[in-house]
N, C-alpha and C. Protein backbone atom coordinates (compact mmCIF):
# COMPACT_ATOMS: atom_id res chain seq x y z
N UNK A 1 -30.45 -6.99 1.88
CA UNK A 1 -29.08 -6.54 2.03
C UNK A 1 -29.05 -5.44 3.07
N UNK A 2 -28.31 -5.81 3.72
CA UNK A 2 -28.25 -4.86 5.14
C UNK A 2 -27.05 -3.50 4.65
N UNK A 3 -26.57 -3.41 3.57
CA UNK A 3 -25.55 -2.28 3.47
C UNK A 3 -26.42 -1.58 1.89
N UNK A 4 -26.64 -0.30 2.18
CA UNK A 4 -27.14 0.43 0.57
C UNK A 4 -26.49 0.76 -0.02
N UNK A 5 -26.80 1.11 -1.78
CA UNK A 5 -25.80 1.15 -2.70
C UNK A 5 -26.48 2.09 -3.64
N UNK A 6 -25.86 2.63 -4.07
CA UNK A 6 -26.34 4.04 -5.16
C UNK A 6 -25.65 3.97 -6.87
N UNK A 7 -25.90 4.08 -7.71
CA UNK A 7 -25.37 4.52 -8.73
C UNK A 7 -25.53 5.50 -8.93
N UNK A 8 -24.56 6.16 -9.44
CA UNK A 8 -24.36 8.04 -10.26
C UNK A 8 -25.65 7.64 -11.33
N UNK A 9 -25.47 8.69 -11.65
CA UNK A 9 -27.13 9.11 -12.83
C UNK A 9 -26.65 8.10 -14.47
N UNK A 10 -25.10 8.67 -14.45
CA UNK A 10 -24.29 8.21 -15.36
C UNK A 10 -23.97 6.59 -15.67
N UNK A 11 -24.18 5.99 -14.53
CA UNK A 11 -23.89 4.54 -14.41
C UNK A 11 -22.30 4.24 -13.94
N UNK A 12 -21.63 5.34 -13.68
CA UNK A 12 -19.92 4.93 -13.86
C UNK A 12 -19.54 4.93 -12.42
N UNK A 13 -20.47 5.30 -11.42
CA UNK A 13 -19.93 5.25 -10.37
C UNK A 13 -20.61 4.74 -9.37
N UNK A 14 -20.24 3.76 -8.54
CA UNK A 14 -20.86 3.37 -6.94
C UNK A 14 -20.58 3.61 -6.25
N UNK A 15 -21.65 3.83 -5.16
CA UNK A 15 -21.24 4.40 -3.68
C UNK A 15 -22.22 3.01 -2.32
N UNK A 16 -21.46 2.77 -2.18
CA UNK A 16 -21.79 1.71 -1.16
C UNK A 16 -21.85 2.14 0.31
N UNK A 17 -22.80 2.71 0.91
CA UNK A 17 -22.79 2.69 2.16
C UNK A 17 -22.79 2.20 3.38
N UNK A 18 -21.88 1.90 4.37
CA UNK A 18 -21.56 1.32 5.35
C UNK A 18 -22.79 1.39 7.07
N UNK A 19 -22.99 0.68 7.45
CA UNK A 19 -23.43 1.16 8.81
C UNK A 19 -22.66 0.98 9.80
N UNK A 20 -23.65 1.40 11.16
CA UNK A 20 -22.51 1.74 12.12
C UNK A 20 -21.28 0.39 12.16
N UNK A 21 -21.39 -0.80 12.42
CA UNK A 21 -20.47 -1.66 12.37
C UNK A 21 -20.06 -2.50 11.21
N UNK A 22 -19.22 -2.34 10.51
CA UNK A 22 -18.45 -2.79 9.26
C UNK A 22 -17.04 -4.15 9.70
N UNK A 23 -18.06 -5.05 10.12
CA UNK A 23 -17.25 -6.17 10.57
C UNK A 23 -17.39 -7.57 9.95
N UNK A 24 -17.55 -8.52 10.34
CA UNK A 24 -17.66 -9.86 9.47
C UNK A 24 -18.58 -10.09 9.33
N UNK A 25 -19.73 -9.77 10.07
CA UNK A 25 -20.86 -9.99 9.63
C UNK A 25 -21.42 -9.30 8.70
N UNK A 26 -20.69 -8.48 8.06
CA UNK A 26 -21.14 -7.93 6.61
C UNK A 26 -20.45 -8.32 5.41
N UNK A 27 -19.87 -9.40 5.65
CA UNK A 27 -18.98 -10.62 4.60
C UNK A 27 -20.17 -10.39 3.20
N UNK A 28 -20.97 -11.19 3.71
CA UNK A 28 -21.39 -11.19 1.85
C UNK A 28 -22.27 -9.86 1.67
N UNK A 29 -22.67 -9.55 2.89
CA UNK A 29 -23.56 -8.20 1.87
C UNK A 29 -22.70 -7.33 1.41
N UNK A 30 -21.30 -6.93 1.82
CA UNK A 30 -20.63 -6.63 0.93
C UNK A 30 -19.88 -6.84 -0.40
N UNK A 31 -19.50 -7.76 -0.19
CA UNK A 31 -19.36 -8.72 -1.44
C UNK A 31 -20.39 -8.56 -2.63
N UNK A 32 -22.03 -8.78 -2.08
CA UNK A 32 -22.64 -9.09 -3.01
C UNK A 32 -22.99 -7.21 -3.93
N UNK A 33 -22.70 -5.89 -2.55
CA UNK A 33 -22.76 -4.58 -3.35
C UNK A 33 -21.59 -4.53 -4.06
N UNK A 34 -20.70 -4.86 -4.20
CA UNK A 34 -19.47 -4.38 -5.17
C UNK A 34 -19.82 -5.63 -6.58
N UNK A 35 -20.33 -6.82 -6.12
CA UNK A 35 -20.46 -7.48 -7.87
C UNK A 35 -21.59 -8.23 -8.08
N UNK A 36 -22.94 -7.27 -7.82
CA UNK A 36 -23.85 -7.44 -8.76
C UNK A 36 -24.44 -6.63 -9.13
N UNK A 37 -24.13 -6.35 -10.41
CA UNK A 37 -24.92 -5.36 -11.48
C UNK A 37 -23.70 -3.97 -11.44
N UNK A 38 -22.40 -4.46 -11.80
CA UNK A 38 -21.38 -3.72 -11.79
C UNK A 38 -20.79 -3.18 -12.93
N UNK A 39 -20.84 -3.98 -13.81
CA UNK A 39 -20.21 -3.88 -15.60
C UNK A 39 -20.67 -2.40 -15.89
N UNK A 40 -19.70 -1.50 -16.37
CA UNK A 40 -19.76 -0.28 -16.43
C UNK A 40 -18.98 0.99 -15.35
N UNK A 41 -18.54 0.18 -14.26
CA UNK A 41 -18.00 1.05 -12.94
C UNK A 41 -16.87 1.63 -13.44
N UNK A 42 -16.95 3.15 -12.80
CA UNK A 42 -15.07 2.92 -13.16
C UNK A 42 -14.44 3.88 -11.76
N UNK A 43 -16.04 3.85 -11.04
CA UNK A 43 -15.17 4.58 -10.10
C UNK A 43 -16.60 3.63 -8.21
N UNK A 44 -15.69 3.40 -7.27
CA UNK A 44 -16.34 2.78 -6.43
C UNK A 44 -16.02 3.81 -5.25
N UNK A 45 -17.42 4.38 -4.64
CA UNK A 45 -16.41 4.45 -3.30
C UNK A 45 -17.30 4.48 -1.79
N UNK A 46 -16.93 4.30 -1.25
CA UNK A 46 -17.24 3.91 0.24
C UNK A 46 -17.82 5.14 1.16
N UNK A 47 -19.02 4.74 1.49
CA UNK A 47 -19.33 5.72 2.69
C UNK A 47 -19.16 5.09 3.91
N UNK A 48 -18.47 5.96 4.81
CA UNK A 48 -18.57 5.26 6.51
C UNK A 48 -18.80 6.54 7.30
N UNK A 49 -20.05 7.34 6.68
CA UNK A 49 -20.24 8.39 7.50
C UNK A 49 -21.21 7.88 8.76
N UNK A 50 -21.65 6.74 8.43
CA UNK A 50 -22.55 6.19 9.93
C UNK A 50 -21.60 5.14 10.63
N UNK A 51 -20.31 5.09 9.93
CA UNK A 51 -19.37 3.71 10.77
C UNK A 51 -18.69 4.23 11.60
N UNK A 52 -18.76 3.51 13.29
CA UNK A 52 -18.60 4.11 14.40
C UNK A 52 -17.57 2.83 14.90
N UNK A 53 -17.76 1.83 13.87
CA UNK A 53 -16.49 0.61 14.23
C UNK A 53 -16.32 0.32 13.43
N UNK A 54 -14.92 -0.77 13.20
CA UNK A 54 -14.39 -1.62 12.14
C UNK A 54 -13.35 -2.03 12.63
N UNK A 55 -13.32 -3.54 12.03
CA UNK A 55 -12.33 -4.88 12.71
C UNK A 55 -11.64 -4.69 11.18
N UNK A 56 -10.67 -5.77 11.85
CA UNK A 56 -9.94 -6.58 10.62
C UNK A 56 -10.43 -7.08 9.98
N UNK A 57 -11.78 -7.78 9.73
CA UNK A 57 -12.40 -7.85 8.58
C UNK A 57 -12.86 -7.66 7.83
N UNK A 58 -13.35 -6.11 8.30
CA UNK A 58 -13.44 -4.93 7.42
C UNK A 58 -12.55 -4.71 6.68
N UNK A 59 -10.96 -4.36 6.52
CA UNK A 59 -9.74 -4.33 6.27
C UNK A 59 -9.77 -5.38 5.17
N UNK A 60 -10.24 -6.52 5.31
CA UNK A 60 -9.66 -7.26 4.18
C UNK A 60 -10.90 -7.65 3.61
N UNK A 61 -12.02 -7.12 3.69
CA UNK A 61 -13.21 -6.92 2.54
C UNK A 61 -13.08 -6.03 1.59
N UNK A 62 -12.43 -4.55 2.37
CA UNK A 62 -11.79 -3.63 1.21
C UNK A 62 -10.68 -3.99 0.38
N UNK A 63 -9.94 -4.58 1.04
CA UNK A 63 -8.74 -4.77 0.23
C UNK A 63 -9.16 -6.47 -0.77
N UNK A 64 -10.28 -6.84 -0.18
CA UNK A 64 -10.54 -8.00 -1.80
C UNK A 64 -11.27 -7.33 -2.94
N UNK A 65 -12.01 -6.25 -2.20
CA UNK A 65 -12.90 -5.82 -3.47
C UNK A 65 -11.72 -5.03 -4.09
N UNK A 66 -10.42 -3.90 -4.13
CA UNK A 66 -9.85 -3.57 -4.73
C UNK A 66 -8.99 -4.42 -5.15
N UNK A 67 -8.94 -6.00 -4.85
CA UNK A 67 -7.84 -7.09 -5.53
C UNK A 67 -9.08 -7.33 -7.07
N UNK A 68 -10.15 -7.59 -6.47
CA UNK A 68 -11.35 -8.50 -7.30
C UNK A 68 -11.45 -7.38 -8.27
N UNK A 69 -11.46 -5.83 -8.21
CA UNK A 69 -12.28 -5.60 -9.47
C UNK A 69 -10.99 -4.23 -9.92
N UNK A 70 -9.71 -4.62 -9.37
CA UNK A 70 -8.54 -3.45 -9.41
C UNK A 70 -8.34 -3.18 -11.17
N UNK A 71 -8.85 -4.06 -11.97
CA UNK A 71 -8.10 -3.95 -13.47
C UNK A 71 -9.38 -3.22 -14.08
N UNK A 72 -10.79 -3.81 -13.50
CA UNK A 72 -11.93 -3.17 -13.95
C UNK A 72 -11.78 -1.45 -13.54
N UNK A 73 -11.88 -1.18 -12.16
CA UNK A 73 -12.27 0.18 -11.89
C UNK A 73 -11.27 0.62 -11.71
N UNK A 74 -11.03 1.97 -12.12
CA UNK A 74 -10.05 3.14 -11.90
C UNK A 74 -9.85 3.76 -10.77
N UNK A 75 -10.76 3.99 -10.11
CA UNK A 75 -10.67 4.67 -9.04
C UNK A 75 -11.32 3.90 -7.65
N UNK A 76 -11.05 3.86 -6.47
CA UNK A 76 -11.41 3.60 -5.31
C UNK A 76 -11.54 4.41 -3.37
N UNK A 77 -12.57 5.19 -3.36
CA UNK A 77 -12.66 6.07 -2.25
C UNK A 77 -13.11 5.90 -1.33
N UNK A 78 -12.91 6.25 -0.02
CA UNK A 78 -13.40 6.07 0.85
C UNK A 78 -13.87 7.30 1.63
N UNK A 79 -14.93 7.47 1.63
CA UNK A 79 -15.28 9.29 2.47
C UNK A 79 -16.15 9.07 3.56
N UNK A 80 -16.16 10.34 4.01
CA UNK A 80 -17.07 10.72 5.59
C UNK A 80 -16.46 9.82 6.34
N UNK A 81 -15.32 9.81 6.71
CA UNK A 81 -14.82 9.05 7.59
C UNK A 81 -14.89 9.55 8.86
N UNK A 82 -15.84 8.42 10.40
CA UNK A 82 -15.32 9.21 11.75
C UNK A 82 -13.99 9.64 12.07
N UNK A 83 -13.72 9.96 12.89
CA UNK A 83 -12.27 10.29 12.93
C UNK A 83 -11.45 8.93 13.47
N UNK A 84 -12.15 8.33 14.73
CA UNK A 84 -11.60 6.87 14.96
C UNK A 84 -11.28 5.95 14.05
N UNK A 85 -12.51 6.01 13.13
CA UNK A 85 -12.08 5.09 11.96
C UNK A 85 -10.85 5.40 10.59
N UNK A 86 -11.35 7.08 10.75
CA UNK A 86 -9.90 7.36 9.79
C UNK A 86 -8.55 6.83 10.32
N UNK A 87 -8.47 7.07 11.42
CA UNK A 87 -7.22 6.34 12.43
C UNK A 87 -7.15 4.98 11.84
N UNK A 88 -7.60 4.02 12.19
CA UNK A 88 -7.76 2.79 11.55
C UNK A 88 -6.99 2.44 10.71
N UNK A 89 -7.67 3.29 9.50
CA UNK A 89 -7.72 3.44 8.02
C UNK A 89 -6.21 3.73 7.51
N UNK A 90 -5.64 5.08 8.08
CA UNK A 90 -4.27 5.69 7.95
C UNK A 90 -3.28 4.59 8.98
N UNK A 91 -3.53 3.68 9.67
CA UNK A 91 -2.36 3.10 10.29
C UNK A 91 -2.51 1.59 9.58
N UNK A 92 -3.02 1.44 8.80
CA UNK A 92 -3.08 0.13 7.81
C UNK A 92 -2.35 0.60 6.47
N UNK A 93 -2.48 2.17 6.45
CA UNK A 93 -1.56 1.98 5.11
C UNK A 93 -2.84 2.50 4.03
N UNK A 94 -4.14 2.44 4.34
CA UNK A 94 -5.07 2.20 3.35
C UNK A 94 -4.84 3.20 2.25
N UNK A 95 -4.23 4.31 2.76
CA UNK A 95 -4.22 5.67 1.79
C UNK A 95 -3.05 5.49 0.46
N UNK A 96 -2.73 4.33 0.79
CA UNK A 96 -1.43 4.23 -0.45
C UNK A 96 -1.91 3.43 -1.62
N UNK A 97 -4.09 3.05 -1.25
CA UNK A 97 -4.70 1.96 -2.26
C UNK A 97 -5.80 2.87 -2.25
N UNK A 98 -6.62 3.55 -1.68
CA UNK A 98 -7.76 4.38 -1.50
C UNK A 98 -7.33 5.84 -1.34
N UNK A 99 -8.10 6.55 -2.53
CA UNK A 99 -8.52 7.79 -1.88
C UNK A 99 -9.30 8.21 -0.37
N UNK A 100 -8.55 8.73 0.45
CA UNK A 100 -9.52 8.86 2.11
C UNK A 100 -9.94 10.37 2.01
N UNK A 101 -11.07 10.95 2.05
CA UNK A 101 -11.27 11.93 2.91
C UNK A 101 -12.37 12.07 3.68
């Protein structure tokens, strides 16, 4: 898996880290960090402190994993954002489904 993934000590939270390009070619390795070995989450959230790009397919990998697991987890974040990509992020709207900072 080309993207790393962390659990809290607690088990309740994931942090999925992004690299520099978060585009289609990270279709299933993302997919496969948000649902395997998930039961217990209640909080997910996103690093893109090394993401220096992102397409539209990025955009709608986030927005399936918060369709796919929205009733399971409570919370959904996205942090260390570049600043280009926060741009992105805030002109899609993302902040009205994700915590951004």
């Amino acid at each position: 898996m080309s993207l790393d993934r962390e659990f809290s000590t607690d088990g309740k939270e994931l942090t999925i880290f992004v690299e520099q390009k978060f585009d289609f070619s990270k279709v299933q390795d993302f997919r496969f960090a948000y649902t395997d070995s998930v039961d217990g989450i209640d909080s997910i959230v996103i690093n893109l402190q090394k993401t220096e790009y992102m397409d539209s397919s990025a955009l709608g990998m986030l927005l399936n994993m918060h369709r796919t697991l929205g009733e399971q987890v409570s919370s959904f974040k996205i942090e260390k954002c570049r600043p280009q990509v926060l741009k992105i992020l805030l002109i899609a709207c993302f902040d009205k489904k994700f915590q951004i900072s």
